[in-house]
N, C-alpha and C. Protein backbone atom coordinates (compact mmCIF):
# COMPACT_ATOMS: atom_id res chain seq x y z
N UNK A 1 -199.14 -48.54 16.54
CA UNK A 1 -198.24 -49.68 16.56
C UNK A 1 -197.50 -49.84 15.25
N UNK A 2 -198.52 -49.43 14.22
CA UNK A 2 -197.77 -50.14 12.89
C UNK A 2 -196.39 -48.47 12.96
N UNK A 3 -196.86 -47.26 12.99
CA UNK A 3 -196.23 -46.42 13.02
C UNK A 3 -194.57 -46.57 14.04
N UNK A 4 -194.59 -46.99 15.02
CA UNK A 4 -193.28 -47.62 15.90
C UNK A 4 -192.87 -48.44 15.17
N UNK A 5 -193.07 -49.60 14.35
CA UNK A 5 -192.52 -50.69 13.69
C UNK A 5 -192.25 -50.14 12.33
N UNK A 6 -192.71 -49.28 11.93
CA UNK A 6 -191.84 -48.36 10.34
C UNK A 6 -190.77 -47.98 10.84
N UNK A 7 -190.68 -47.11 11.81
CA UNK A 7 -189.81 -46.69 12.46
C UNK A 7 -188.32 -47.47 13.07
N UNK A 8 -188.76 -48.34 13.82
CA UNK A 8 -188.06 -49.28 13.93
C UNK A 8 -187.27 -50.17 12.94
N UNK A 9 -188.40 -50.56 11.91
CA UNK A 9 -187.68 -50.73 10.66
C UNK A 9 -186.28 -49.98 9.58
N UNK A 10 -187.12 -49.10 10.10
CA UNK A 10 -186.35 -47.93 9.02
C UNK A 10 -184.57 -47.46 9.89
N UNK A 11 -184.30 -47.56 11.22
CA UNK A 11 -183.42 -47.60 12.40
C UNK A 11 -182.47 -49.19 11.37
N UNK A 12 -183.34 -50.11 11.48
CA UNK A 12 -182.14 -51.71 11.23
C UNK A 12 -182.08 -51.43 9.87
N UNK A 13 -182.51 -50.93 8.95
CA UNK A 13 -181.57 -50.34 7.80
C UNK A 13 -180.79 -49.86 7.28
N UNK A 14 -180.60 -48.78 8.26
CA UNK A 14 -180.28 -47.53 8.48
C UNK A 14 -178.41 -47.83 7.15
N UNK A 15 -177.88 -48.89 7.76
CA UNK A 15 -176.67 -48.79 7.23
C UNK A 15 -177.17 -49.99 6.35
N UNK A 16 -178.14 -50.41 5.46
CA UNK A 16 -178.67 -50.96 4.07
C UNK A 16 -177.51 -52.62 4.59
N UNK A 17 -178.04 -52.93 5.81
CA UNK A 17 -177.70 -54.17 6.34
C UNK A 17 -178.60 -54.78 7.49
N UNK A 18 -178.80 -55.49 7.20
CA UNK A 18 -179.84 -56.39 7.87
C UNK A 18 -179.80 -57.64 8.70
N UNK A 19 -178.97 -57.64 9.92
CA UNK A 19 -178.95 -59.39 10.54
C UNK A 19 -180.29 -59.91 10.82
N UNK A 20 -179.83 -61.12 11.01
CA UNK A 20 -180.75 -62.37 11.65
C UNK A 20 -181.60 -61.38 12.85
N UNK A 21 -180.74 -60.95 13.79
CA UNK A 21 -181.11 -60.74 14.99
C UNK A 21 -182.01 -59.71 14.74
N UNK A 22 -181.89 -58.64 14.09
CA UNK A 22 -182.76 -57.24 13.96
C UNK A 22 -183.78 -58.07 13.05
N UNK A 23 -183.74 -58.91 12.23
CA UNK A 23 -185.25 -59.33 11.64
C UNK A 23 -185.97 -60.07 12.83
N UNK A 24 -184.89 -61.17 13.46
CA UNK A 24 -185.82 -61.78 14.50
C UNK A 24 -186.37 -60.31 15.91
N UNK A 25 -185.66 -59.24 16.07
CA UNK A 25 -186.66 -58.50 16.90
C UNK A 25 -187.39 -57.62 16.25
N UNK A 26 -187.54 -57.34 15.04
CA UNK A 26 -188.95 -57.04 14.56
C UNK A 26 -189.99 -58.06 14.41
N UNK A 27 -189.96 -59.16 14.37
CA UNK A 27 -191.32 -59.85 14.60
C UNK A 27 -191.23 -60.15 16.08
N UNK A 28 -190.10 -59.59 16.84
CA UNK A 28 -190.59 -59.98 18.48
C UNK A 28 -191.28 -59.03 18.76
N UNK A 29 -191.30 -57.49 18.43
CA UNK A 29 -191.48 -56.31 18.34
C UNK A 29 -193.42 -56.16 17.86
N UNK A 30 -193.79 -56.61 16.43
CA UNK A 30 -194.66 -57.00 16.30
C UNK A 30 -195.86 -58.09 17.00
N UNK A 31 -195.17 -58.89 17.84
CA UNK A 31 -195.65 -59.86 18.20
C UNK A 31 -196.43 -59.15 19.51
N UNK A 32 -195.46 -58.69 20.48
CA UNK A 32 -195.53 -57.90 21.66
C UNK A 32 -197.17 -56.87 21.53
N UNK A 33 -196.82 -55.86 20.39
CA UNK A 33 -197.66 -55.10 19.74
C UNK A 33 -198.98 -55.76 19.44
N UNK A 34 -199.13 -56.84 19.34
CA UNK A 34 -200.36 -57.54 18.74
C UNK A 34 -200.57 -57.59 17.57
N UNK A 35 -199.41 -56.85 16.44
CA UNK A 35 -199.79 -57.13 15.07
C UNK A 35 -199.10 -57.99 14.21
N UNK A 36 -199.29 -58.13 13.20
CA UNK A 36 -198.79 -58.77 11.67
C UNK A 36 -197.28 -57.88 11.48
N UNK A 37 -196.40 -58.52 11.28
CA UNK A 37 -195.57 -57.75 10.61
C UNK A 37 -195.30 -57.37 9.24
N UNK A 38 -196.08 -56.96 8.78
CA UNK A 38 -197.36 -57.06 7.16
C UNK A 38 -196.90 -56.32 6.39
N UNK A 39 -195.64 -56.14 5.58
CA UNK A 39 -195.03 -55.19 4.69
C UNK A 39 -195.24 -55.40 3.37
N UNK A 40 -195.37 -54.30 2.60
CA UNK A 40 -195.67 -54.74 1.07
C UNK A 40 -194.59 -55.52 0.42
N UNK A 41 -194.45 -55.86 -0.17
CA UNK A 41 -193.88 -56.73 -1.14
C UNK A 41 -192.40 -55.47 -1.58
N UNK A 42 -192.49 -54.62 -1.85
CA UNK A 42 -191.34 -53.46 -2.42
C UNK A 42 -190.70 -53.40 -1.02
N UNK A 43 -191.55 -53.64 0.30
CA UNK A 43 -190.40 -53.73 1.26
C UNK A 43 -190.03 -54.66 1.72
N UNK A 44 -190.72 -55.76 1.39
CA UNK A 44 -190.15 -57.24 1.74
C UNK A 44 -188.59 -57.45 0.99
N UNK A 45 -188.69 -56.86 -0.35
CA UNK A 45 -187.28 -57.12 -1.26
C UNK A 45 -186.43 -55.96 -0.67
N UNK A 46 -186.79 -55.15 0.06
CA UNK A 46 -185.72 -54.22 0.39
C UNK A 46 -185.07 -55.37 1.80
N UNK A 47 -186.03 -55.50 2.50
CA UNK A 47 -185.55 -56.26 3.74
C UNK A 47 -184.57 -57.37 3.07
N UNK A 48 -185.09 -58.30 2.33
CA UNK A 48 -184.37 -59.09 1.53
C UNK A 48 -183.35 -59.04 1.11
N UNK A 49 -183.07 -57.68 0.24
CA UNK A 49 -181.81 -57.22 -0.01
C UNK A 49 -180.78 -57.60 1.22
N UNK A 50 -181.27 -56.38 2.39
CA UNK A 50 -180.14 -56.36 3.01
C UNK A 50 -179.66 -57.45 4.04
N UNK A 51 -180.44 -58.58 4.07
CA UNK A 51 -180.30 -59.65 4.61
C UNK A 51 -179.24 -60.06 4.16
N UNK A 52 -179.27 -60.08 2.51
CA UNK A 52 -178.41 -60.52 1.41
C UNK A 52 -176.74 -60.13 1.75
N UNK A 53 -176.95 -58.90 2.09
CA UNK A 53 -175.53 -57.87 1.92
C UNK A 53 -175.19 -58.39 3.67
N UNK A 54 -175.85 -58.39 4.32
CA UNK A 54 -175.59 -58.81 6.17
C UNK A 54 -174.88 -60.54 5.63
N UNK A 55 -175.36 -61.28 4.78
CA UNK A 55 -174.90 -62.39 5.10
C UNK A 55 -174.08 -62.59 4.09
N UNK A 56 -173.81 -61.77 2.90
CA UNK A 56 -172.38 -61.81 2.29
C UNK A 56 -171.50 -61.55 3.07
N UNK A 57 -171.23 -60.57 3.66
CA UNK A 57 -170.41 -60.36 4.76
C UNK A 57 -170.33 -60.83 6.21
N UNK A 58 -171.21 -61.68 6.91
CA UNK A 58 -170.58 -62.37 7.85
C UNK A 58 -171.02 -63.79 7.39
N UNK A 59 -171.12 -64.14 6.39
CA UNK A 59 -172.05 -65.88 6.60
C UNK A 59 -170.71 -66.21 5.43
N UNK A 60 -171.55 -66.61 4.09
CA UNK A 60 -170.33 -67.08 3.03
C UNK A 60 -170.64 -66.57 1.66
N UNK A 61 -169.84 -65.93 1.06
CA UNK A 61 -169.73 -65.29 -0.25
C UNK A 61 -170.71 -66.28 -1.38
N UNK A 62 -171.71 -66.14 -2.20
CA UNK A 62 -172.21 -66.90 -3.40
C UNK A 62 -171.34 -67.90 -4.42
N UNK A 63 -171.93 -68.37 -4.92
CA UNK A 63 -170.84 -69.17 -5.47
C UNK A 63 -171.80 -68.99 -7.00
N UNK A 64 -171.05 -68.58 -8.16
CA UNK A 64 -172.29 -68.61 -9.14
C UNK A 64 -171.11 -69.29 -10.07
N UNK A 65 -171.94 -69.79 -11.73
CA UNK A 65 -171.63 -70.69 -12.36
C UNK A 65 -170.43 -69.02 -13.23
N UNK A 66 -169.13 -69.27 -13.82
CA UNK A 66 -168.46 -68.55 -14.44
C UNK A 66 -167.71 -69.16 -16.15
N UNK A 67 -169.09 -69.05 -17.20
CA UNK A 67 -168.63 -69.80 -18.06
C UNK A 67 -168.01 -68.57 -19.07
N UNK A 68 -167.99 -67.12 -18.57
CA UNK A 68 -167.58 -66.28 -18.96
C UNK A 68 -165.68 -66.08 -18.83
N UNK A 69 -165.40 -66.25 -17.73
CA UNK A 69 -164.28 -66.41 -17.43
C UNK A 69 -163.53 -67.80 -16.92
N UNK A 70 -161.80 -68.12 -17.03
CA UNK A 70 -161.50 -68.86 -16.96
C UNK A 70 -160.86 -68.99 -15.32
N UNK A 71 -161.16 -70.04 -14.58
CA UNK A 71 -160.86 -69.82 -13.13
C UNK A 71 -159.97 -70.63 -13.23
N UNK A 72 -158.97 -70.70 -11.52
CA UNK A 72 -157.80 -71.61 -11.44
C UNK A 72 -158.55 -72.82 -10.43
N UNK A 73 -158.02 -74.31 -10.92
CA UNK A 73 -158.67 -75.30 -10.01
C UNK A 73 -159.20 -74.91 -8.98
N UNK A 74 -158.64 -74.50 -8.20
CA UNK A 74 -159.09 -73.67 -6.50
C UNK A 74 -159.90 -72.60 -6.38
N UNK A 75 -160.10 -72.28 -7.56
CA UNK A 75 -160.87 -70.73 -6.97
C UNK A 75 -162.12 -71.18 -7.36
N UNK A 76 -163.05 -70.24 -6.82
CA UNK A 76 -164.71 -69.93 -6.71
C UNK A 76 -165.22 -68.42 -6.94
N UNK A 77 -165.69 -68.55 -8.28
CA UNK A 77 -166.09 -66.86 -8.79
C UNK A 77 -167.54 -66.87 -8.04
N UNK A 78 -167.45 -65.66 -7.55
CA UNK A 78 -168.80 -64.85 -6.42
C UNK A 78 -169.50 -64.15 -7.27
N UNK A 79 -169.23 -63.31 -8.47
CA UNK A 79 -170.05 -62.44 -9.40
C UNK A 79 -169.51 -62.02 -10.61
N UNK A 80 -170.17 -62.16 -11.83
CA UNK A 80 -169.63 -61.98 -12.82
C UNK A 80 -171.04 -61.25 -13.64
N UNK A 81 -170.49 -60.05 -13.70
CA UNK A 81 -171.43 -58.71 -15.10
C UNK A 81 -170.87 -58.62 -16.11
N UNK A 82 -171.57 -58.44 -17.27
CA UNK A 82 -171.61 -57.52 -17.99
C UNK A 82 -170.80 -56.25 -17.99
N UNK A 83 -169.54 -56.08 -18.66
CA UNK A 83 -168.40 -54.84 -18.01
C UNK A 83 -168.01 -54.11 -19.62
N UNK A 84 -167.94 -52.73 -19.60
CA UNK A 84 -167.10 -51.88 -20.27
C UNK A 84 -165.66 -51.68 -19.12
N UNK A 85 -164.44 -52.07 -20.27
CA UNK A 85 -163.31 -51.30 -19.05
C UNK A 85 -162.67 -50.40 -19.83
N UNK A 86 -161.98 -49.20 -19.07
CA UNK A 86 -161.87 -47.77 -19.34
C UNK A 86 -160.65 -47.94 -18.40
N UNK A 87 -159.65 -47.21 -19.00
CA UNK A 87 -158.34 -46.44 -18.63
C UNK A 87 -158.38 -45.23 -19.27
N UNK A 88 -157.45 -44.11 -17.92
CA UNK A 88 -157.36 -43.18 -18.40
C UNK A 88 -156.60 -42.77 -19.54
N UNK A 89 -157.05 -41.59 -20.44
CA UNK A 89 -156.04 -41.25 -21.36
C UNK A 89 -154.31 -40.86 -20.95
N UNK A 90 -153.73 -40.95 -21.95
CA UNK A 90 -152.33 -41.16 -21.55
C UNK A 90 -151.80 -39.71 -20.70
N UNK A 91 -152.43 -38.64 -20.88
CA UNK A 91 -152.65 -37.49 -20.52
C UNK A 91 -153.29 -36.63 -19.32
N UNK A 92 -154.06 -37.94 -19.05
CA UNK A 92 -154.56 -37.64 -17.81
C UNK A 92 -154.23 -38.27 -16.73
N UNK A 93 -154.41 -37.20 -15.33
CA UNK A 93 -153.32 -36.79 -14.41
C UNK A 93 -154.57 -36.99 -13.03
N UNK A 94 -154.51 -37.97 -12.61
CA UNK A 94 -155.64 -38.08 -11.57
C UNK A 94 -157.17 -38.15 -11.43
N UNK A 95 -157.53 -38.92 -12.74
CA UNK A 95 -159.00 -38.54 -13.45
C UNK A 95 -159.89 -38.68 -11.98
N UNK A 96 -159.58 -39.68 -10.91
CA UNK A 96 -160.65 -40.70 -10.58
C UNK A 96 -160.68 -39.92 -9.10
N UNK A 97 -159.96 -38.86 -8.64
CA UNK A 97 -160.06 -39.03 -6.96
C UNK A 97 -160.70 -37.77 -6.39
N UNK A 98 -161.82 -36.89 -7.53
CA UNK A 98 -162.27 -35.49 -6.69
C UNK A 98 -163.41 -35.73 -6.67
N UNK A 99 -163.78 -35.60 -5.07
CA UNK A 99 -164.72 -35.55 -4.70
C UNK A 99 -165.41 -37.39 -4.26
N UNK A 100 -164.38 -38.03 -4.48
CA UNK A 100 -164.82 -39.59 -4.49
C UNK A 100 -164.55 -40.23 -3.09
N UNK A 101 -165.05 -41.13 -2.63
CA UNK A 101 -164.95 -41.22 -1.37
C UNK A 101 -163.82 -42.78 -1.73
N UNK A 102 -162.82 -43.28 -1.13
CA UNK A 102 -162.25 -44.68 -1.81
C UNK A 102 -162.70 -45.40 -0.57
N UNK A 103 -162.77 -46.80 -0.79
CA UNK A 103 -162.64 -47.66 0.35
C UNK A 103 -161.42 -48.19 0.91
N UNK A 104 -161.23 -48.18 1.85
CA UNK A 104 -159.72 -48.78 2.40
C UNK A 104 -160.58 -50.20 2.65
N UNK A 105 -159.63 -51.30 2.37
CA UNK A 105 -160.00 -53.04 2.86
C UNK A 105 -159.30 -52.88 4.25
N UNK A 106 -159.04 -53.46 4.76
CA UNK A 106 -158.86 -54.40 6.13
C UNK A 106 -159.43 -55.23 6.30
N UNK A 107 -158.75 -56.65 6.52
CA UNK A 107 -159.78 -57.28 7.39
C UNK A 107 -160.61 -57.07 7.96
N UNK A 108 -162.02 -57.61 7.80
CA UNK A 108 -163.25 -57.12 8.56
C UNK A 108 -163.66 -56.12 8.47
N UNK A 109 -163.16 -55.18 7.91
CA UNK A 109 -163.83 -53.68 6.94
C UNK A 109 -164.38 -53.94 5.57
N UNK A 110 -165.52 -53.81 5.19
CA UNK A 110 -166.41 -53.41 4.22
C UNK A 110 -166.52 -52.22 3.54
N UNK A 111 -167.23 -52.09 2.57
CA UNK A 111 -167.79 -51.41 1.82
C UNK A 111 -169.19 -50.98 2.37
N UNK A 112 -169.43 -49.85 2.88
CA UNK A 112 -170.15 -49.21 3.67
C UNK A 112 -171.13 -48.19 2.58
N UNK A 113 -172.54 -48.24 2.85
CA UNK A 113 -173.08 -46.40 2.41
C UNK A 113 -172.65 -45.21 2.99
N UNK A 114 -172.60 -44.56 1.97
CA UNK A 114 -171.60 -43.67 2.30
C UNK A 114 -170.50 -43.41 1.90
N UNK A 115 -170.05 -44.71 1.18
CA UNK A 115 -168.16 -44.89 0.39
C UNK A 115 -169.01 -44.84 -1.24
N UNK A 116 -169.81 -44.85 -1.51
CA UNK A 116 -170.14 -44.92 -2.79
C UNK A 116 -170.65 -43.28 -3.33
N UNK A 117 -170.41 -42.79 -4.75
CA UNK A 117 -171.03 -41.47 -4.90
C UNK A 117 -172.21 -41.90 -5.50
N UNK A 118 -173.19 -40.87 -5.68
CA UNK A 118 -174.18 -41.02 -6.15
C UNK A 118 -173.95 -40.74 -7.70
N UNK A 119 -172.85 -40.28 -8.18
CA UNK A 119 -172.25 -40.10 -9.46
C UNK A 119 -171.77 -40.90 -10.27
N UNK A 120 -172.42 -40.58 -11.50
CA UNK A 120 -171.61 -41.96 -12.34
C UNK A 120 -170.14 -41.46 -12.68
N UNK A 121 -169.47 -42.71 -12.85
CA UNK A 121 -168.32 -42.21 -13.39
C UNK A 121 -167.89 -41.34 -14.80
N UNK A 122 -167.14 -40.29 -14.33
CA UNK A 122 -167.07 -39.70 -15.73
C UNK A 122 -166.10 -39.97 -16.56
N UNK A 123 -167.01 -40.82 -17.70
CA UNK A 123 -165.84 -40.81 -19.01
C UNK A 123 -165.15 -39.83 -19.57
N UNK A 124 -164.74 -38.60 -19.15
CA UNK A 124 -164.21 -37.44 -20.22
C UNK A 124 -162.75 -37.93 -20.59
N UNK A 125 -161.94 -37.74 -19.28
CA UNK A 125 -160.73 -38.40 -19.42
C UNK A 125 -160.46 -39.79 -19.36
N UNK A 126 -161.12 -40.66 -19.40
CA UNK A 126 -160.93 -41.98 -19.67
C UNK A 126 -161.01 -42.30 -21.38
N UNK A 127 -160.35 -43.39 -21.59
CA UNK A 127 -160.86 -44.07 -23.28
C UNK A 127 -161.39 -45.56 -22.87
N UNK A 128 -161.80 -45.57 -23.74
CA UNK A 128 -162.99 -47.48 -23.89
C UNK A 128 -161.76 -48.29 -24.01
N UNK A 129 -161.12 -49.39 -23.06
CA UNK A 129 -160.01 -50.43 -23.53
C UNK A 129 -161.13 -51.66 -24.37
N UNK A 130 -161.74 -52.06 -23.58
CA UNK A 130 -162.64 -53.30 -24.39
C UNK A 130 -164.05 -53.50 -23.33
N UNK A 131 -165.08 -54.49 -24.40
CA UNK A 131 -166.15 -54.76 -23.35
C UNK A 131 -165.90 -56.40 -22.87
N UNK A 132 -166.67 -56.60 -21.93
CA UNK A 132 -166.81 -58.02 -21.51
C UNK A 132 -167.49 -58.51 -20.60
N UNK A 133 -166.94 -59.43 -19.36
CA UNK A 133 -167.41 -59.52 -18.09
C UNK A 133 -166.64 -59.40 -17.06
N UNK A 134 -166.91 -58.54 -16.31
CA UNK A 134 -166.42 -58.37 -14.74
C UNK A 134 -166.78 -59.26 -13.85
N UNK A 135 -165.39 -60.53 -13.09
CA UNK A 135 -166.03 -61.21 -12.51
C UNK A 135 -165.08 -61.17 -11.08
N UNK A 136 -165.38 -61.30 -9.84
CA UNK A 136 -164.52 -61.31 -8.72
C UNK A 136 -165.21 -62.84 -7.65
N UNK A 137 -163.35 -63.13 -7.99
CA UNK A 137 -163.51 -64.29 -7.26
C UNK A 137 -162.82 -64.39 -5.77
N UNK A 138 -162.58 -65.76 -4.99
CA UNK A 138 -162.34 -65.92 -4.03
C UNK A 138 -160.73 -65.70 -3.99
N UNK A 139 -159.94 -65.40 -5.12
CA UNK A 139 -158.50 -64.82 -5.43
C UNK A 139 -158.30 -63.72 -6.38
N UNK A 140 -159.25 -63.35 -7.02
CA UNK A 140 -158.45 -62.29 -7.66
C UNK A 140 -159.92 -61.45 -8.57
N UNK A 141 -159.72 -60.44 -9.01
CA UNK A 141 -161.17 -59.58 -10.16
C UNK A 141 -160.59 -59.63 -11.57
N UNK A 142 -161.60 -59.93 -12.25
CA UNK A 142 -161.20 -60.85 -13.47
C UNK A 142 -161.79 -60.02 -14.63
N UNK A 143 -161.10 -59.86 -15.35
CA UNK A 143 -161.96 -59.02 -16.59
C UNK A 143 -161.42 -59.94 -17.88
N UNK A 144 -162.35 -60.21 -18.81
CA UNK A 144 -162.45 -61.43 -19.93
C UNK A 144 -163.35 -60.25 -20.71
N UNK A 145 -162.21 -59.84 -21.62
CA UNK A 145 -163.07 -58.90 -22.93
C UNK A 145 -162.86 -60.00 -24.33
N UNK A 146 -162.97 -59.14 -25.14
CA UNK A 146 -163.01 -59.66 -26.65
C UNK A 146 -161.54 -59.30 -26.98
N UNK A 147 -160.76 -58.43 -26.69
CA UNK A 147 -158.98 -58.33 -26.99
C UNK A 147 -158.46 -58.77 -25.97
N UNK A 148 -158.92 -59.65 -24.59
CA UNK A 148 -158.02 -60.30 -24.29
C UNK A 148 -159.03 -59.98 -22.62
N UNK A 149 -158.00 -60.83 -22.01
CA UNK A 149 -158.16 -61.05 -20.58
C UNK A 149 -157.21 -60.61 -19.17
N UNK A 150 -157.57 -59.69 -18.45
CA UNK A 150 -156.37 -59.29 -17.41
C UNK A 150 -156.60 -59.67 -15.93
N UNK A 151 -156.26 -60.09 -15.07
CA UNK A 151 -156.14 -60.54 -13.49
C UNK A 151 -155.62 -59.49 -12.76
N UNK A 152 -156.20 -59.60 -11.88
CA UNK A 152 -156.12 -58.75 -10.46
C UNK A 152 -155.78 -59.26 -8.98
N UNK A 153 -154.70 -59.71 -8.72
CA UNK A 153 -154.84 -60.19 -7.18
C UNK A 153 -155.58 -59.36 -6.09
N UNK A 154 -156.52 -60.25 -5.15
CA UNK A 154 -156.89 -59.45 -4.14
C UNK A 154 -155.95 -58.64 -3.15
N UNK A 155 -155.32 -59.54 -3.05
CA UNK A 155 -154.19 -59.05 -2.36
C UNK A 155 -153.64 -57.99 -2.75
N UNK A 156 -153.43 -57.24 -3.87
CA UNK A 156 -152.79 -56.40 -4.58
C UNK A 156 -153.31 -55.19 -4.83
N UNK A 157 -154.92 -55.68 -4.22
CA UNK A 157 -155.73 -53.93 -4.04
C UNK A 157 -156.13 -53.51 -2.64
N UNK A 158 -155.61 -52.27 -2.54
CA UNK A 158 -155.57 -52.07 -0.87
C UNK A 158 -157.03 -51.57 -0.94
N UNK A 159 -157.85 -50.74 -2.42
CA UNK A 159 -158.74 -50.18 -2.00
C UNK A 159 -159.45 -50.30 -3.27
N UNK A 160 -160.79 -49.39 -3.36
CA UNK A 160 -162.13 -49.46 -5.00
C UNK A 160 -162.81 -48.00 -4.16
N UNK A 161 -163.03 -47.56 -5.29
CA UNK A 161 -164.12 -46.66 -5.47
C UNK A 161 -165.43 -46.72 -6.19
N UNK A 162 -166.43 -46.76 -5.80
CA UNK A 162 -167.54 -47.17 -5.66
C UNK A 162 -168.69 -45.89 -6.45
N UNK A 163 -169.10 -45.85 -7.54
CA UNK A 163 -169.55 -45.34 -8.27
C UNK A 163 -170.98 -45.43 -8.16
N UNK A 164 -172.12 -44.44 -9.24
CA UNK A 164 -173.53 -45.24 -9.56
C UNK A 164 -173.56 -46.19 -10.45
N UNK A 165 -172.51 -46.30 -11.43
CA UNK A 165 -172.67 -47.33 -12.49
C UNK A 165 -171.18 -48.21 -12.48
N UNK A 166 -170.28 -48.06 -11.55
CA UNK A 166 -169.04 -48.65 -11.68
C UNK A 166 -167.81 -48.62 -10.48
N UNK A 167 -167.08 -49.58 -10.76
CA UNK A 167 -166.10 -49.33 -9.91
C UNK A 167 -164.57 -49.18 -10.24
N UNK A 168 -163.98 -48.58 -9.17
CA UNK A 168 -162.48 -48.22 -9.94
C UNK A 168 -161.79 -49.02 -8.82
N UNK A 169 -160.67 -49.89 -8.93
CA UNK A 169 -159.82 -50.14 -8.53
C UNK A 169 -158.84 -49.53 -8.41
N UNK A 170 -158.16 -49.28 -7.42
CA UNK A 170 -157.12 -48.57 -7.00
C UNK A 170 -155.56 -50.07 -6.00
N UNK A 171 -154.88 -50.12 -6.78
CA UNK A 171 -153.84 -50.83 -6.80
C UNK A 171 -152.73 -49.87 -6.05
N UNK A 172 -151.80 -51.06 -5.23
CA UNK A 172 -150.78 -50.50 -4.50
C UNK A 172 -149.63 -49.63 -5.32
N UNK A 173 -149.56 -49.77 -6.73
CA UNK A 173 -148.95 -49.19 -7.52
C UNK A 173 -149.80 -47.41 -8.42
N UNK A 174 -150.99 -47.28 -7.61
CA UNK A 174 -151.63 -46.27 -8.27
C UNK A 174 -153.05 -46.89 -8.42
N UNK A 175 -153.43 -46.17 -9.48
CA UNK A 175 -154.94 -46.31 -9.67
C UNK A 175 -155.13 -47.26 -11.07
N UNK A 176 -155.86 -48.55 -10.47
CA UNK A 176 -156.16 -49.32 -11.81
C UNK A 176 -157.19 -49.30 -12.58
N UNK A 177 -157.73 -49.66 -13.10
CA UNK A 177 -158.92 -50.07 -13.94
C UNK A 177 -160.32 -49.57 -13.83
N UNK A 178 -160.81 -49.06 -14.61
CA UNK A 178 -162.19 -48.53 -14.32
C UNK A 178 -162.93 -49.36 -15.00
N UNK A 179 -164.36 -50.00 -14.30
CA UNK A 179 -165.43 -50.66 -14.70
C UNK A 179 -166.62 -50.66 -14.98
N UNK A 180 -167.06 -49.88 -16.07
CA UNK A 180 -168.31 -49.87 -15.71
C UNK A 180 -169.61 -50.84 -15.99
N UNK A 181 -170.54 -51.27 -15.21
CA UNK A 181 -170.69 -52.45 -14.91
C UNK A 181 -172.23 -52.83 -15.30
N UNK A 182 -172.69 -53.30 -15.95
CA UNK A 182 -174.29 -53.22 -16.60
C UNK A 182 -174.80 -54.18 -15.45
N UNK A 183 -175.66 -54.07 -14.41
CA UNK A 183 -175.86 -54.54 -13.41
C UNK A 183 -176.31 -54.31 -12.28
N UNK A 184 -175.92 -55.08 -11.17
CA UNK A 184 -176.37 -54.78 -9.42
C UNK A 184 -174.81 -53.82 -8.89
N UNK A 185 -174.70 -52.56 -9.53
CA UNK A 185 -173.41 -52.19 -8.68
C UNK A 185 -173.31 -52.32 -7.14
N UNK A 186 -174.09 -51.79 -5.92
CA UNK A 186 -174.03 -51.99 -4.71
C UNK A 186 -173.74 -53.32 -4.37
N UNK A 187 -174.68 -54.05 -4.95
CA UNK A 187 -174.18 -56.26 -4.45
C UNK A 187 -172.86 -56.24 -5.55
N UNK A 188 -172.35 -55.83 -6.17
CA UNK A 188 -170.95 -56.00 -6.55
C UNK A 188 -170.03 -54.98 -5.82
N UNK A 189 -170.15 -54.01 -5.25
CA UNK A 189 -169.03 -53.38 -4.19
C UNK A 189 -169.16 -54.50 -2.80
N UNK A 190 -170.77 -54.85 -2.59
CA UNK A 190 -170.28 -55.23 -0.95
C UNK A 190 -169.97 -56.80 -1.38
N UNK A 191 -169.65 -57.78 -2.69
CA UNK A 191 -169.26 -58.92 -2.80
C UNK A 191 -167.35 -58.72 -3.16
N UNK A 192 -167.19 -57.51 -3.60
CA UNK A 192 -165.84 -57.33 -3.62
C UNK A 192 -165.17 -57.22 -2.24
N UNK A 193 -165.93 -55.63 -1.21
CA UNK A 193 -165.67 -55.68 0.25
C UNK A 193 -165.44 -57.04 0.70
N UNK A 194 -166.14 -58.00 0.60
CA UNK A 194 -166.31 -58.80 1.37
C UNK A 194 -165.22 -59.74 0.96
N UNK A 195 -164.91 -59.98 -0.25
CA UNK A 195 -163.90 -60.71 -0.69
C UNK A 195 -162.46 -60.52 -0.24
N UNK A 196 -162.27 -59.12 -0.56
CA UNK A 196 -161.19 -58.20 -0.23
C UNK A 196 -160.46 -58.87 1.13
N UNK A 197 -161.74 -58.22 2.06
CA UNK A 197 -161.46 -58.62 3.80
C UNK A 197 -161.49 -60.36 4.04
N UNK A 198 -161.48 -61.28 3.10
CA UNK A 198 -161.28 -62.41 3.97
C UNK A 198 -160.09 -63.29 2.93
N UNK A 199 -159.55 -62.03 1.61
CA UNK A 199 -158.53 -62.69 0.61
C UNK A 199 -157.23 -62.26 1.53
């Protein structure tokens, strides 16, 4: 029994998203079975996680305190890290797109496993612009360094590339900003996805 319910488990993960409904039929699942649905603690926070990422994307984006960056009356910042940002050198000619998978937004399209590399981004052809915090709100991704501060409309990025340690924005005018991000990168691609599709 417990062996069918790993199993089963391991199926409603599968895409590192988790609804209501697939948690409520594993304890219907367990129940049926006669057992406990009794997971260690390292998989309780995995389940947890993806509950997290299932209900950023269909429930309502976080709302966290942003004394790092400056917001407009109306807006509501969702996540703000710890950020190095990096542009390419003046010389370089496509640093960001081999072998990288990008995300396209649409409405109701996400940031999926699978759009992310398992690779960190490589600094060779990039230079250090400044450090700070990376923050994305309910209008725009916000970077607040120590030489200054730049804005991003959501609207204005059709797509991101999704790194192990960072993300690159890719703007309707080319490729913007590289981030790399001291932090939760995955809960900052699927809080951007999610932003993206309902900005």
């Amino acid at each position: 029994s417990r062996a069918v319910i790993a199993g089963v488990v391991d199926r409603s993960i599968a895409d590192r998203r988790l609804s209501p409904e697939e948690r409520g039929q594993l304890a219907a699942l367990a129940h049926h079975l006669g057992v406990t649905l009794d997971l260690d603690s390292a998989r309780e926070q995995v389940l947890d996680r993806y509950a997290r990422f299932w209900q950023i994307e269909n429930g309502s984006l976080p709302s966290v305190v942003a004394d790092e960056v400056r917001l407009e009356a109306d807006e509501v910042c969702h996540l703000v890290l710890p950020a190095e940002r990096y542009e390419p050198h003046v010389a370089a000619e496509g640093p960001f797109t081999e072998g990288i998978v990008s995300v396209r937004i649409a409405r109701g399209v996400y940031y999926r496993v699978g759009s992310v590399s398992d690779e960190p981004i490589n600094r060779t052809s990039l230079r250090q612009v400044d450090r700070g915090h990376f923050a994305v709100t309910s209008k725009r991704v916000l970077f607040a360094g120590r030489g200054g501060s730049s804005a991003f409309e959501l609207r204005d990025i059709p797509s991101y590339q999704v790194h192990a340690n960072g993300i690159i924005l890719e703007r309707r005018g080319g490729f913007g900003p590289c981030f790399i991000l001291d932090g939760d990168v995955e809960l900052a691609a699927v809080i951007l996805g999610a932003a993206l599709a309902r900005g």
